[in-house]
C-alpha atoms as a PDB file:
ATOM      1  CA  UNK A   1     -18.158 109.933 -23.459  1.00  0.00           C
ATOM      2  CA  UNK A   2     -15.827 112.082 -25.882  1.00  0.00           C
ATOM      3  CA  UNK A   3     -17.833 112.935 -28.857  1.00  0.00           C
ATOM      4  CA  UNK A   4     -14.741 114.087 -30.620  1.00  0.00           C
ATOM      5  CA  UNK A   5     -13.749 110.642 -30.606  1.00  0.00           C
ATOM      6  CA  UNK A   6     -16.991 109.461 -31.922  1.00  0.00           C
ATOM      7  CA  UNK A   7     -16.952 111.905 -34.631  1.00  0.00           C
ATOM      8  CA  UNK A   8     -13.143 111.183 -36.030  1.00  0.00           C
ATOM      9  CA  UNK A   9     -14.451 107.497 -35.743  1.00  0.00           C
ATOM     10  CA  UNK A  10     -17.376 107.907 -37.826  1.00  0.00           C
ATOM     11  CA  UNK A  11     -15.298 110.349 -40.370  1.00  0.00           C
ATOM     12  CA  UNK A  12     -12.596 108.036 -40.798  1.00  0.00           C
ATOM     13  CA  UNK A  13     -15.031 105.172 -41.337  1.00  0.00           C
ATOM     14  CA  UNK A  14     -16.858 107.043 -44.203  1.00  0.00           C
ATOM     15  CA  UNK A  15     -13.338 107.653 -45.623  1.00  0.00           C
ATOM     16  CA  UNK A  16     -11.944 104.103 -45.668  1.00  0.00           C
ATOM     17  CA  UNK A  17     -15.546 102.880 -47.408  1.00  0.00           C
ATOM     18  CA  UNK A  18     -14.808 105.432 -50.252  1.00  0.00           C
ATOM     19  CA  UNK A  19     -11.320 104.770 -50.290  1.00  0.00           C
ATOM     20  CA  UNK A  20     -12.023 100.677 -50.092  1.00  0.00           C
ATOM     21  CA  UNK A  21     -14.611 101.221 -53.168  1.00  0.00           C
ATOM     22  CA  UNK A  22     -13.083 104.179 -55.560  1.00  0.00           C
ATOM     23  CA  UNK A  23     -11.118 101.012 -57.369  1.00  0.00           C
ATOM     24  CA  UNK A  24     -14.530  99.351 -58.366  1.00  0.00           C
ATOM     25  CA  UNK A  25     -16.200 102.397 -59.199  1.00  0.00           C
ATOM     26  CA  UNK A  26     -13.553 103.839 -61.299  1.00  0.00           C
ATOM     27  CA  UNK A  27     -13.005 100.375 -63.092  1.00  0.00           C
ATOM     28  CA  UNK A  28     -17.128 100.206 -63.603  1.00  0.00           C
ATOM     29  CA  UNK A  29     -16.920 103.580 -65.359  1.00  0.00           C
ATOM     30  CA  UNK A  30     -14.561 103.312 -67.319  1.00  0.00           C
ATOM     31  CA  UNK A  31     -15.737  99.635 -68.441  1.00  0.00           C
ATOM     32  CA  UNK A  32     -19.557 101.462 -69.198  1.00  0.00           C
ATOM     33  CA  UNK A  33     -17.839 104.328 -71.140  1.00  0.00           C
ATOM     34  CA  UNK A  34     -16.167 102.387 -73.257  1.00  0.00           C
ATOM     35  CA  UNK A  35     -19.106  99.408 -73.865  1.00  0.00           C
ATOM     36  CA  UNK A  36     -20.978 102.505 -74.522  1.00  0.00           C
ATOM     37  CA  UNK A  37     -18.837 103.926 -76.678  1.00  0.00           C
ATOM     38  CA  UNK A  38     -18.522 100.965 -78.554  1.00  0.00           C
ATOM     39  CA  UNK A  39     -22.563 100.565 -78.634  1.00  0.00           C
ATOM     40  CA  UNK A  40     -22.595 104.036 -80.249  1.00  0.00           C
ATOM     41  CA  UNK A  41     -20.243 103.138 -82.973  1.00  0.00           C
ATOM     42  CA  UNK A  42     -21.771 100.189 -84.003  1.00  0.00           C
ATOM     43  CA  UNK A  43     -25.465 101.254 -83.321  1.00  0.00           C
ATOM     44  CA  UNK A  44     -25.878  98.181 -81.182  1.00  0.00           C
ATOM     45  CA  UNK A  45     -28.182  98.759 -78.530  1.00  0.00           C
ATOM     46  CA  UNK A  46     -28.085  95.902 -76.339  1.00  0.00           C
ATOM     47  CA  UNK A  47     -28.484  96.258 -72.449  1.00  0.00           C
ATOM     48  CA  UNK A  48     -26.119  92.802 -71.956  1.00  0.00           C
ATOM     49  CA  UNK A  49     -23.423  94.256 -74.045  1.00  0.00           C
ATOM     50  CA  UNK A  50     -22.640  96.579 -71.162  1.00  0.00           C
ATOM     51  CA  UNK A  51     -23.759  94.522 -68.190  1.00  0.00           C
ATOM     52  CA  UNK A  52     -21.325  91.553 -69.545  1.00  0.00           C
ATOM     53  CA  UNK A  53     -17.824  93.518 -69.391  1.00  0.00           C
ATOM     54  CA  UNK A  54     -18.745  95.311 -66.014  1.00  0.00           C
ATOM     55  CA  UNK A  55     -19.594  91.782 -64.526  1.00  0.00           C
ATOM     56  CA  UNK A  56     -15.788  90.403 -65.666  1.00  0.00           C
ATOM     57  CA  UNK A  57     -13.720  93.322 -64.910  1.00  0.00           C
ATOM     58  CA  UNK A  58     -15.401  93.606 -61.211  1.00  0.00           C
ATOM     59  CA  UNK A  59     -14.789  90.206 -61.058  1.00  0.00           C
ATOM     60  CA  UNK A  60     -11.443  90.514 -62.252  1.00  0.00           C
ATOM     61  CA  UNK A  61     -10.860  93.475 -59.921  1.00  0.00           C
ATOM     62  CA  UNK A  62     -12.089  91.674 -56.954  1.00  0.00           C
ATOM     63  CA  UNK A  63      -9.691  88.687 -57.549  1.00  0.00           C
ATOM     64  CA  UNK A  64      -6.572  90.957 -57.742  1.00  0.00           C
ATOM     65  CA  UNK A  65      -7.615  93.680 -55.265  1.00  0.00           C
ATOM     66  CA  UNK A  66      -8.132  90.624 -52.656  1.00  0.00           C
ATOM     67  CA  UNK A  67      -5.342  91.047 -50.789  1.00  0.00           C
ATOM     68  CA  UNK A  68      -5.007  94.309 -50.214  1.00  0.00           C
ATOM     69  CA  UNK A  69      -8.635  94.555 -49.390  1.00  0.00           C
ATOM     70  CA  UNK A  70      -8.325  91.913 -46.900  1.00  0.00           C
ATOM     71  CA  UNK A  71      -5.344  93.713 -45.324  1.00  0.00           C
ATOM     72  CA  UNK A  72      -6.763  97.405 -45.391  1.00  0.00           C
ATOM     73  CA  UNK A  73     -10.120  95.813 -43.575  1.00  0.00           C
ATOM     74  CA  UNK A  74      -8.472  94.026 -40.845  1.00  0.00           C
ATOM     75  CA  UNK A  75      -5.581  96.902 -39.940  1.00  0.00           C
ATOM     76  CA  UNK A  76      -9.111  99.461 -39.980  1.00  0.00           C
ATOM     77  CA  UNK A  77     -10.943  97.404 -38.346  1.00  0.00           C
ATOM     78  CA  UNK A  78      -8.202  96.644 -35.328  1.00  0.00           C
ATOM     79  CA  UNK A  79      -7.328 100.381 -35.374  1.00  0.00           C
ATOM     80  CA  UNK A  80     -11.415 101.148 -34.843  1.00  0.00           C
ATOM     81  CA  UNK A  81     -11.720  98.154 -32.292  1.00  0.00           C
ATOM     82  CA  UNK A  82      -8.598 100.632 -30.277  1.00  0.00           C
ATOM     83  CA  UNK A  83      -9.325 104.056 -30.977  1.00  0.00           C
ATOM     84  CA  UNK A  84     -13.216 102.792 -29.062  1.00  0.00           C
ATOM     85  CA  UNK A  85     -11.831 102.878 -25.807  1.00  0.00           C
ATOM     86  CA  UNK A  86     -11.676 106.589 -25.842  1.00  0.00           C
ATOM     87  CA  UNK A  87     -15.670 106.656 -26.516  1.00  0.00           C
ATOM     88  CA  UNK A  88     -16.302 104.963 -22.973  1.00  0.00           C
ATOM     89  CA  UNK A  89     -13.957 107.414 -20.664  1.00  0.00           C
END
């Protein structure tokens, strides 16, 4: 067993999850900074008021990122399925 090969697996796995999820955590932050900011203007402080928009524009997000995350996941997951050959030599 090559560990190297392991290792570059693992690495390139934890890469592809944060590069599969930055969309829908940049889209969530921005979303709460701007409910929030909005809360602080008006002196509204109601939790729903920033659950609400997150809910939609993840929603949103997931509708129109659907294709390309569908895509990204089954090229990475056929590239991982071939680069685990090298593990068992």
């Amino acid at each position: 067993m090559n560990p190297d090969v392991a290792i570059d697996i693992f690495k390139s796995t934890v890469m592809f999850a944060l590069y599969v999820v930055a969309p829908f955590l940049i889209a969530t932050l921005v979303v709460g900074l701007v409910a929030s900011l909005i809360q602080s203007v008006t002196s509204m402080q109601e939790q729903t008021l920033t659950f609400v928009p997150k809910l939609v524009a993840l929603g949103g997000l997931m509708l129109l990122l659907a294709p390309w995350l569908l895509r990204s996941l089954s090229e990475f997951t056929v590239m991982t399925i071939a680069r685990m050959g090298g593990i068992g030599q």
